[in-house]
Protein backbone atom coordinates (compact mmCIF):
# COMPACT_ATOMS: atom_id res chain seq x y z
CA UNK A 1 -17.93 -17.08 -3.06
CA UNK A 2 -16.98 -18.14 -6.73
CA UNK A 3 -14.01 -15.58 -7.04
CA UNK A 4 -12.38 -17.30 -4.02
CA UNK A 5 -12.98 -21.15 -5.15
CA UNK A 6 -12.62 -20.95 -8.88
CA UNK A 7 -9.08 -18.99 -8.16
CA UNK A 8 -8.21 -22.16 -5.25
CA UNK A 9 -9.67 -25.06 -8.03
CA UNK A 10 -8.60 -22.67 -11.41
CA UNK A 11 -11.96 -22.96 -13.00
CA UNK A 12 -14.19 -20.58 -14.08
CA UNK A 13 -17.09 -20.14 -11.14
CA UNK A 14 -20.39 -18.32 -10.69
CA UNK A 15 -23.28 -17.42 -8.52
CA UNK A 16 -26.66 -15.82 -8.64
CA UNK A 17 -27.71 -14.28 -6.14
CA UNK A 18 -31.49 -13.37 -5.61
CA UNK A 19 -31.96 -11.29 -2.45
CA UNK A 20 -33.50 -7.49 -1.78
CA UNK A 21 -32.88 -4.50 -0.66
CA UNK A 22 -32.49 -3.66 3.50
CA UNK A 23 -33.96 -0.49 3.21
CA UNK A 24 -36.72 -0.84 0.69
CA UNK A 25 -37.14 -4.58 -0.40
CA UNK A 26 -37.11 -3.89 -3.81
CA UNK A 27 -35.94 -7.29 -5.41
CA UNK A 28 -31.65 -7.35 -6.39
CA UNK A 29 -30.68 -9.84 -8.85
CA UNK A 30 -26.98 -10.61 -10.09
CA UNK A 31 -24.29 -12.60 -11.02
CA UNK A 32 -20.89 -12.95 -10.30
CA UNK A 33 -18.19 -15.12 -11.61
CA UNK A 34 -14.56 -15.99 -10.53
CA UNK A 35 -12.98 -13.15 -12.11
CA UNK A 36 -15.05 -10.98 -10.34
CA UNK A 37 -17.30 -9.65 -13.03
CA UNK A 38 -20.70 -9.21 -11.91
CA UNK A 39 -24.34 -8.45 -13.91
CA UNK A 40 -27.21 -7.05 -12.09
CA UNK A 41 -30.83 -7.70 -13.16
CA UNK A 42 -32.24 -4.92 -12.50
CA UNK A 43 -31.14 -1.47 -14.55
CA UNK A 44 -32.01 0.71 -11.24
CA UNK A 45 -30.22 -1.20 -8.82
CA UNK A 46 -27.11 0.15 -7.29
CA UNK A 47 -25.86 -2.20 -4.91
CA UNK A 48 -22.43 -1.73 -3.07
CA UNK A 49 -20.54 -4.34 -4.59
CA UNK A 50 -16.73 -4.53 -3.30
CA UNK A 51 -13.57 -6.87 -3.50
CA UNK A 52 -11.95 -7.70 -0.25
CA UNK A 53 -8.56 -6.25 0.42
CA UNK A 54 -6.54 -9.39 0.35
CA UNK A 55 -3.73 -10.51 -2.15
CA UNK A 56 -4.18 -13.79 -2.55
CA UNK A 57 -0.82 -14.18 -4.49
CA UNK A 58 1.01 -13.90 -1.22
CA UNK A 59 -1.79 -15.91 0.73
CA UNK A 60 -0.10 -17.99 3.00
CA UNK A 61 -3.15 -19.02 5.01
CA UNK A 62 -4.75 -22.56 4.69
CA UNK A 63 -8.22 -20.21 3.84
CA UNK A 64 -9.44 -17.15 3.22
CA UNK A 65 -11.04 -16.82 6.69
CA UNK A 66 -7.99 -17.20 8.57
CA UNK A 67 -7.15 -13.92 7.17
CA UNK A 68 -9.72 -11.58 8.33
């Protein structure tokens, strides 16, 4: 994800991400960026969109994944 390599390589990161919904297909568009701002397409859309519960100040793991 861009929030977790543009905060390792401090540079500004994004995404889009083009995928649908599970339970209706309806087409979800967005964008997010490594300061975890994100933009969705599509005014109707409510996706779940959360930040995982990690403080990567006091990240002493060689990654991300070796926290979870």
């Amino acid at each position: 994800m861009p929030f977790v390599q543009g905060r390792l390589r401090s540079e500004p990161l994004s995404v889009a991400v083009r995928t649908e919904c599970a339970h209706c297909a309806q087409p979800i568009n967005f964008e997010i960026d490594s300061e975890l701002e994100y933009r969705i397409e599509e005014k109707e859309a409510a996706p779940l969109v959360f930040v995982p519960t990690v403080n990567f100040g006091e990240l002493t793991e060689p990654s991300i994944v070796d926290v979870f």
